[in-house]
Protein backbone atom coordinates (compact mmCIF):
# COMPACT_ATOMS: atom_id res chain seq x y z
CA UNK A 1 25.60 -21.54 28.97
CA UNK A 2 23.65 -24.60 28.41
CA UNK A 3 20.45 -23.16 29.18
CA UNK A 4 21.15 -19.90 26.80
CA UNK A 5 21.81 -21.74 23.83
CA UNK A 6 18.81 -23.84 24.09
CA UNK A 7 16.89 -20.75 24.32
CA UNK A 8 18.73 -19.29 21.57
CA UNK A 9 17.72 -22.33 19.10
CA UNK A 10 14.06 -22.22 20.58
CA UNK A 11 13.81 -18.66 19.16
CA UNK A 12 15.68 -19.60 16.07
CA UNK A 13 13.41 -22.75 15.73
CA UNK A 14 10.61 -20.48 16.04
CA UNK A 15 11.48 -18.08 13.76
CA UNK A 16 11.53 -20.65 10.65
CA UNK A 17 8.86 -22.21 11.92
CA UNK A 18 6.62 -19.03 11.57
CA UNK A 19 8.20 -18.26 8.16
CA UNK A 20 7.61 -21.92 6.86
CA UNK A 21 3.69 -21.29 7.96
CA UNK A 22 3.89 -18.07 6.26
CA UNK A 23 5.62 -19.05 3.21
CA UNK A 24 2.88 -21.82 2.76
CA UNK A 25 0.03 -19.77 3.39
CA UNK A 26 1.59 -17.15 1.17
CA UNK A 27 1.90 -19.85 -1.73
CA UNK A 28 -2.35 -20.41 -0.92
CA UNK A 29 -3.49 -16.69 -1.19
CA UNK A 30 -1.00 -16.16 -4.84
CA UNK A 31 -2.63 -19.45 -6.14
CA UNK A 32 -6.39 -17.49 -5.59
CA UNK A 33 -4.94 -14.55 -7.45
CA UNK A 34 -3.34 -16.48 -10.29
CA UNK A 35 -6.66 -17.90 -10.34
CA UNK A 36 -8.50 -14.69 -10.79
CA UNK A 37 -6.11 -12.46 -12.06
CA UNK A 38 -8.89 -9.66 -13.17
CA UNK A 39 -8.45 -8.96 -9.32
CA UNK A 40 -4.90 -7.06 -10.20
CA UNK A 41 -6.51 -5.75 -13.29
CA UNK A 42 -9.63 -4.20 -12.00
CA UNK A 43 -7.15 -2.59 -9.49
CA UNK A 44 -5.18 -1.11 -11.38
CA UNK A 45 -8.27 -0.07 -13.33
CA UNK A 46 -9.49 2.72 -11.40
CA UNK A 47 -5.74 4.71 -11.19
CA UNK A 48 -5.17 4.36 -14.50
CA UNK A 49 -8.59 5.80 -15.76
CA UNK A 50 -8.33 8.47 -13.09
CA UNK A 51 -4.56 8.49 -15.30
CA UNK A 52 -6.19 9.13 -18.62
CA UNK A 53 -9.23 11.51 -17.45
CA UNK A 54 -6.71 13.66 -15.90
CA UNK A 55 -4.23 13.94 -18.23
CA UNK A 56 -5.88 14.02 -21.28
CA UNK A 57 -9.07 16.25 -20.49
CA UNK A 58 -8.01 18.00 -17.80
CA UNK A 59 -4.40 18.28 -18.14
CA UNK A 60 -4.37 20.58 -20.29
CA UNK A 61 -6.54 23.21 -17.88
CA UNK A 62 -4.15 22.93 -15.10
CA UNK A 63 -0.46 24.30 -14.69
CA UNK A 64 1.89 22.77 -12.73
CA UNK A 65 5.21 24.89 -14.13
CA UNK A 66 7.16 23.63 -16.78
CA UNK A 67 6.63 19.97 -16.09
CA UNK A 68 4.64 17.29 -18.44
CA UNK A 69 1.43 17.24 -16.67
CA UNK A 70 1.71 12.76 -16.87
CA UNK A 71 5.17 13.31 -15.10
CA UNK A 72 3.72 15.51 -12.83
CA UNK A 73 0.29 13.76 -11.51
CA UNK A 74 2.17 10.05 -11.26
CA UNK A 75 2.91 9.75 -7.92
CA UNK A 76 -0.19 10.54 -6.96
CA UNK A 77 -1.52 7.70 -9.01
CA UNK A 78 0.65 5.30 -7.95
CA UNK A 79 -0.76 6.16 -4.33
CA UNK A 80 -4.26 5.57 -5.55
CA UNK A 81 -3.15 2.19 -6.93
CA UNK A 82 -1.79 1.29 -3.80
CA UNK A 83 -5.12 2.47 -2.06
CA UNK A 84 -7.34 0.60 -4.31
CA UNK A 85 -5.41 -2.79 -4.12
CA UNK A 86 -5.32 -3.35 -0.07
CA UNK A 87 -9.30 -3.00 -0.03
CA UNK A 88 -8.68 -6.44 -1.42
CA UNK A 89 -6.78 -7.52 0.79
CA UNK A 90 -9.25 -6.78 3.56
CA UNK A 91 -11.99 -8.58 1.43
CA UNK A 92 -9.73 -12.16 1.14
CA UNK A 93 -9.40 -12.11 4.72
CA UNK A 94 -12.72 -11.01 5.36
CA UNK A 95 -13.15 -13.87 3.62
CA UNK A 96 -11.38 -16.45 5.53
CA UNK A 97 -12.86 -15.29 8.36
CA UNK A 98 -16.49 -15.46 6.94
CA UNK A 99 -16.11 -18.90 5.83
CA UNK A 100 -14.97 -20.80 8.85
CA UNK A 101 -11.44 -21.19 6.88
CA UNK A 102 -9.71 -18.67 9.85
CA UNK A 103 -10.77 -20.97 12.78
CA UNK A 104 -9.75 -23.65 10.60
CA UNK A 105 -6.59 -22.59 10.24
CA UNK A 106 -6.19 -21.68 14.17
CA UNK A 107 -6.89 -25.58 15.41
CA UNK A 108 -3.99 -26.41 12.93
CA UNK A 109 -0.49 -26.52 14.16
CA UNK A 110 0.52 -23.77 12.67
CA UNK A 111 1.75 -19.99 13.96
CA UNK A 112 -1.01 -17.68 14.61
CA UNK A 113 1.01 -14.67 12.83
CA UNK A 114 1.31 -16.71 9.94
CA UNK A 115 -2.12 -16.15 9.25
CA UNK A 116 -1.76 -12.54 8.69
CA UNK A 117 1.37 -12.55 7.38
CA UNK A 118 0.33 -14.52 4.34
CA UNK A 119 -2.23 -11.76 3.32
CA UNK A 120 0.01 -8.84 4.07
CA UNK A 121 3.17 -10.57 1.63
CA UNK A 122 -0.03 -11.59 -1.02
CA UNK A 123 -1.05 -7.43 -0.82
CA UNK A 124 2.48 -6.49 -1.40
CA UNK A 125 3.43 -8.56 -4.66
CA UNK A 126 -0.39 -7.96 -5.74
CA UNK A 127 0.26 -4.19 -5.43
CA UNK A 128 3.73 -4.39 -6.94
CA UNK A 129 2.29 -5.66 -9.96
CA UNK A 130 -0.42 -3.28 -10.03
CA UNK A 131 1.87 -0.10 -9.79
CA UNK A 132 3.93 -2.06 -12.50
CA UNK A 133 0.82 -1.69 -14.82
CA UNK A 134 0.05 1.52 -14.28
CA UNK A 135 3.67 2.95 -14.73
CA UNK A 136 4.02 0.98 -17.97
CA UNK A 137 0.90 2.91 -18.96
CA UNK A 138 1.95 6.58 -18.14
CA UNK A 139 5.52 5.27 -19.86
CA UNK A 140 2.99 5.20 -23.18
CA UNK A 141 1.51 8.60 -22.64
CA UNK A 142 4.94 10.14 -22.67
CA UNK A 143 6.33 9.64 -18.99
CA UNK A 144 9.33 10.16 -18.99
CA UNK A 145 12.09 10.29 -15.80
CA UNK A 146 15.85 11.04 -15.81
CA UNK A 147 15.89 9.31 -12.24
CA UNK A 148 19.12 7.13 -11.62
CA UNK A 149 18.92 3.43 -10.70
CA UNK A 150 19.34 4.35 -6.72
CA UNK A 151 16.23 6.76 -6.85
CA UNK A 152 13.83 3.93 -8.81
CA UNK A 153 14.93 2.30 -5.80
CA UNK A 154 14.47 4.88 -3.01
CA UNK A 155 10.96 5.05 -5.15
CA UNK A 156 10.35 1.06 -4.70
CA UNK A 157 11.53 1.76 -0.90
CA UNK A 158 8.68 4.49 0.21
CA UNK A 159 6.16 2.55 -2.00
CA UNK A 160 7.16 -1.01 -0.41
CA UNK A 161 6.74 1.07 3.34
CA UNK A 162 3.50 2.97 2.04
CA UNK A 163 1.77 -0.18 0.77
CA UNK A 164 2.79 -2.19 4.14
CA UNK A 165 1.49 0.44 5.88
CA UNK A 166 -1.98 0.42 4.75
CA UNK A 167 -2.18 -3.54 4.14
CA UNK A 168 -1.84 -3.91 7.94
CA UNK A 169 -4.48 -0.94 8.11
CA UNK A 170 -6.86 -3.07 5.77
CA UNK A 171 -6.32 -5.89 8.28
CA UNK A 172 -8.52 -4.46 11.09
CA UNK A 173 -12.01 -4.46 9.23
CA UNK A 174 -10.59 -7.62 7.39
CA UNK A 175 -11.21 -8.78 10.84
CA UNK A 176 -13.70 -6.92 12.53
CA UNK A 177 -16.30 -6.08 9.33
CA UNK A 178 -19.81 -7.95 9.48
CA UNK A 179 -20.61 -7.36 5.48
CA UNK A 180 -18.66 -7.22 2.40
CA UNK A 181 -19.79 -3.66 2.00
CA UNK A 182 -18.25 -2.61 5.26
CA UNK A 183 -15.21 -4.33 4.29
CA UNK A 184 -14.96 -3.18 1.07
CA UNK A 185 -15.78 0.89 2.25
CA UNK A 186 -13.60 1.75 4.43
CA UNK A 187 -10.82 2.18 1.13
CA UNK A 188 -12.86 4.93 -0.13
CA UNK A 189 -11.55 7.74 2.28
CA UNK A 190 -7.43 6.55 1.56
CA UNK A 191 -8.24 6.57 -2.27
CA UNK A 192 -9.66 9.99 -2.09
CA UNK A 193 -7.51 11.55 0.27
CA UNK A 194 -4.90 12.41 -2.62
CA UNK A 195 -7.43 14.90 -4.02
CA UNK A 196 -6.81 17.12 -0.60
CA UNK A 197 -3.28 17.12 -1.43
CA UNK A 198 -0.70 18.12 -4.04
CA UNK A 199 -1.15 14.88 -6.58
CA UNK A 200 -3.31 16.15 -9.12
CA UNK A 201 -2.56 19.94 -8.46
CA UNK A 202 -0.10 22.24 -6.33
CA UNK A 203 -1.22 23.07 -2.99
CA UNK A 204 -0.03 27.16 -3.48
CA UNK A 205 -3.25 27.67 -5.23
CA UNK A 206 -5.37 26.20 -2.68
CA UNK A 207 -7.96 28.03 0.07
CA UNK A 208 -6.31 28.80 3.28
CA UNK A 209 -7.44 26.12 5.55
CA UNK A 210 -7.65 23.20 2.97
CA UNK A 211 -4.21 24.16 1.61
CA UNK A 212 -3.04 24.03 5.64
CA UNK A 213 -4.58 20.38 5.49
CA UNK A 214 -3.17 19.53 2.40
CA UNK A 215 0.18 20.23 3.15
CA UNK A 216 0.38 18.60 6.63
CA UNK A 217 -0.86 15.25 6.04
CA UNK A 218 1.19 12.40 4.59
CA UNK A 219 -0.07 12.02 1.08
CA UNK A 220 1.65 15.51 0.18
CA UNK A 221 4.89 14.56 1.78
CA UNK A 222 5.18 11.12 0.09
CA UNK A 223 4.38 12.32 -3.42
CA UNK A 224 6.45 15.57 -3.26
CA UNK A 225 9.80 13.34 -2.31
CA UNK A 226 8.79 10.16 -5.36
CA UNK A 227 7.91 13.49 -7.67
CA UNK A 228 11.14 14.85 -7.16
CA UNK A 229 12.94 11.68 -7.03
CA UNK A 230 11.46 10.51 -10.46
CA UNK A 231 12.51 14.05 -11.79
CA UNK A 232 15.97 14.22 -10.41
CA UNK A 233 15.64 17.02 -8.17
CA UNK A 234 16.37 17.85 -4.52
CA UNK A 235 15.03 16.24 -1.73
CA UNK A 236 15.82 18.49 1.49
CA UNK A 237 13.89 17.48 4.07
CA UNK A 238 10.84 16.72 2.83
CA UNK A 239 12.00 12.65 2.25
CA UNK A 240 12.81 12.22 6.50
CA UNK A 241 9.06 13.68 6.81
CA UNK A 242 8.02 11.21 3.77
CA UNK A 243 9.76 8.67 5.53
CA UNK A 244 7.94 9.43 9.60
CA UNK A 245 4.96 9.32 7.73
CA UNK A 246 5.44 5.83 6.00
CA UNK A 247 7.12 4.08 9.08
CA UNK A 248 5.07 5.61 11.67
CA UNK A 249 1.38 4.68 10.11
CA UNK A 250 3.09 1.24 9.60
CA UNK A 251 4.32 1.17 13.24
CA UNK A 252 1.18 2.08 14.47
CA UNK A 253 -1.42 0.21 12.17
CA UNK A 254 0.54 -2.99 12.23
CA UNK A 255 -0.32 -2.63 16.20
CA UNK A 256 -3.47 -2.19 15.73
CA UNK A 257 -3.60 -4.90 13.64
CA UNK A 258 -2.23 -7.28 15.95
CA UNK A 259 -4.56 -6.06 18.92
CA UNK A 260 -7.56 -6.50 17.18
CA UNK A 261 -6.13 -10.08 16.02
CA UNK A 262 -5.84 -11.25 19.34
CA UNK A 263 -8.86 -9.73 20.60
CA UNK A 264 -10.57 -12.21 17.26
CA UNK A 265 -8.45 -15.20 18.79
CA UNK A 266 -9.16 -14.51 22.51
C-alpha cells in the first residue's frame, strides 16, 4: 500500500513538474511573438488575400448552389490559415535547435517533453488568433452563419484537433531540417492541398481520378462537416470521418514527432 502510493505521488509529482517546465517555456516562445507580432499578421496574410482574390474576382465565375460564395469558400481558408501558421512553428524550433538554445535547454533540469510542448501550445494560441483575423475579415465581406453556440464550438473543436495535428507534423523538420529553406518548404504541399479538394469549388464537377482524390483525403472531409456546421445543416457521417482524419494524423504525427525527438536527444 505503502509502496503504491509513493508511486502514485511520483507520477503525480511528475506530471506538474512537466507542466510547470512547459508552462514556463510556453510563457518564453509568447514573449518572442508579442515581440514580433507581424509573425501572426503575415500569417494570416496569405488566407486572407487568397480570401479576397477568390471571392471578389473569381467568385463570381464559380457556382456553388444557392450559397454566398464568402460563406461557402471559408472553411477552406481557415485550413490554409492553419497551414500557413505551423511552418512557423517549425522555423522557432528550427531555431532553437540552430542556435545551441535546444542543448541548452537539455543540460537544464528541466523535462525533455517540455521542450516541445512549449512550441506546440505557442502554435495553437498563435493559430487561434490567426483564424480569429481572418474570420473577422470574411464577417466584413458579408459572412454570415446561423450556426448555434454548440456548433462555433464543435467548429473550435475540429480546428483545435486539425491545428495540433499538423503543429506536431511541423515538429519533425523543426528538428531534422539543415536550412531555413528546408524548414520553411515543407508547408507548401499542406497549404496547397485544399485546392485538390472541395474548399474553393465542389468536387461533382471535377475529372474522374482527381475528383476520386479529392474526395478521399482529409481536407474534403474536414471542410464539408465546419461548412455545414457554420450553415446549420446536417452532418451524417461525414463529421466521424472529419473527426478519424483529425485524431488519427494527430495520433500518428505526434509519434513521429516524439521518435525523431529522441533520436535528436540520443
Amino acid at each position: 500500500m505503502t509502496t503504491t502510493r509513493l508511486e502514485h505521488a511520483g507520477h503525480v509529482g511528475h506530471a506538474g513538474h512537466v507542466a510547470g517546465d512547459t508552462t514556463v517555456l510556453l510563457k518564453r516562445s509568447l514573449r518572442h511573438i508579442l515581440r514580433s507580432p507581424d509573425t501572426i499578421i503575415t500569417t494570416a496574410i496569405t488566407p486572407i488575400a487568397m480570401l479576397l482574390l477568390f471571392v471578389y474576382v473569381f467568385g463570381s465565375a464559380i457556382r456553388v448552389g444557392g450559397d454566398s460564395y464568402v460563406d461557402y469558400l471559408l472553411p477552406g481558408i481557415l485550413l490554409i490559415t492553419v497551414a500557413s501558421g505551423i511552418a512557423y512553428t517549425a522555423f522557432r524550433l528550427f531555431t532553437d535547435v540552430s542556435s545551441g538554445i535546444f542543448e541548452r535547454f537539455q543540460s537544464m533540469p528541466i523535462a525533455r517533453s517540455a521542450v516541445l510542448w512549449g512550441h506546440v501550445i505557442t502554435s495553437l494560441v498563435a493559430n487561434l488568433v490567426s483564424l480569429a483575423l481572418v474570420v473577422l475579415v470574411a464577417l466584413a465581406m458579408g459572412f454570415r452563419s446561423g450556426a448555434g453556440v454548440l456548433a462555433w464550438l464543435a467548429v473550435l473543436g475540429i480546428l483545435v484537433l486539425f491545428t495540433l495535428a499538423l503543429t506536431w507534423l511541423a515538429v519533425i523538420p523543426g528538428l531534422t531540417a539543415t536550412s531555413v529553406d528546408g524548414v520553411s518548404g515543407f508547408s507548401y504541399p499542406l497549404i496547397f492541398l485544399p485546392f485538390i479538394s472541395s474548399a474553393f469549388v465542389p468536387t461533382e464537377g471535377m475529372p474522374g481520378p482527381v475528383r476520386w482524390f479529392a474526395e478521399h483525403q482529409p481536407v474534403t472531409s474536414i471542410v464539408d462537416t465546419i461548412r455545414n456546421l457554420f450553415a446549420g445543416q446536417p452532418l451524417g457521417t461525414g463529421v466521424w470521418v472529419a473527426l478519424a482524419w483529425c485524431v488519427g494524423l494527430l495520433v500518428l504525427a505526434y509519434a513521429l514527432a516524439m521518435r525523431t525527438y529522441r533520436r535528436k536527444l540520443g
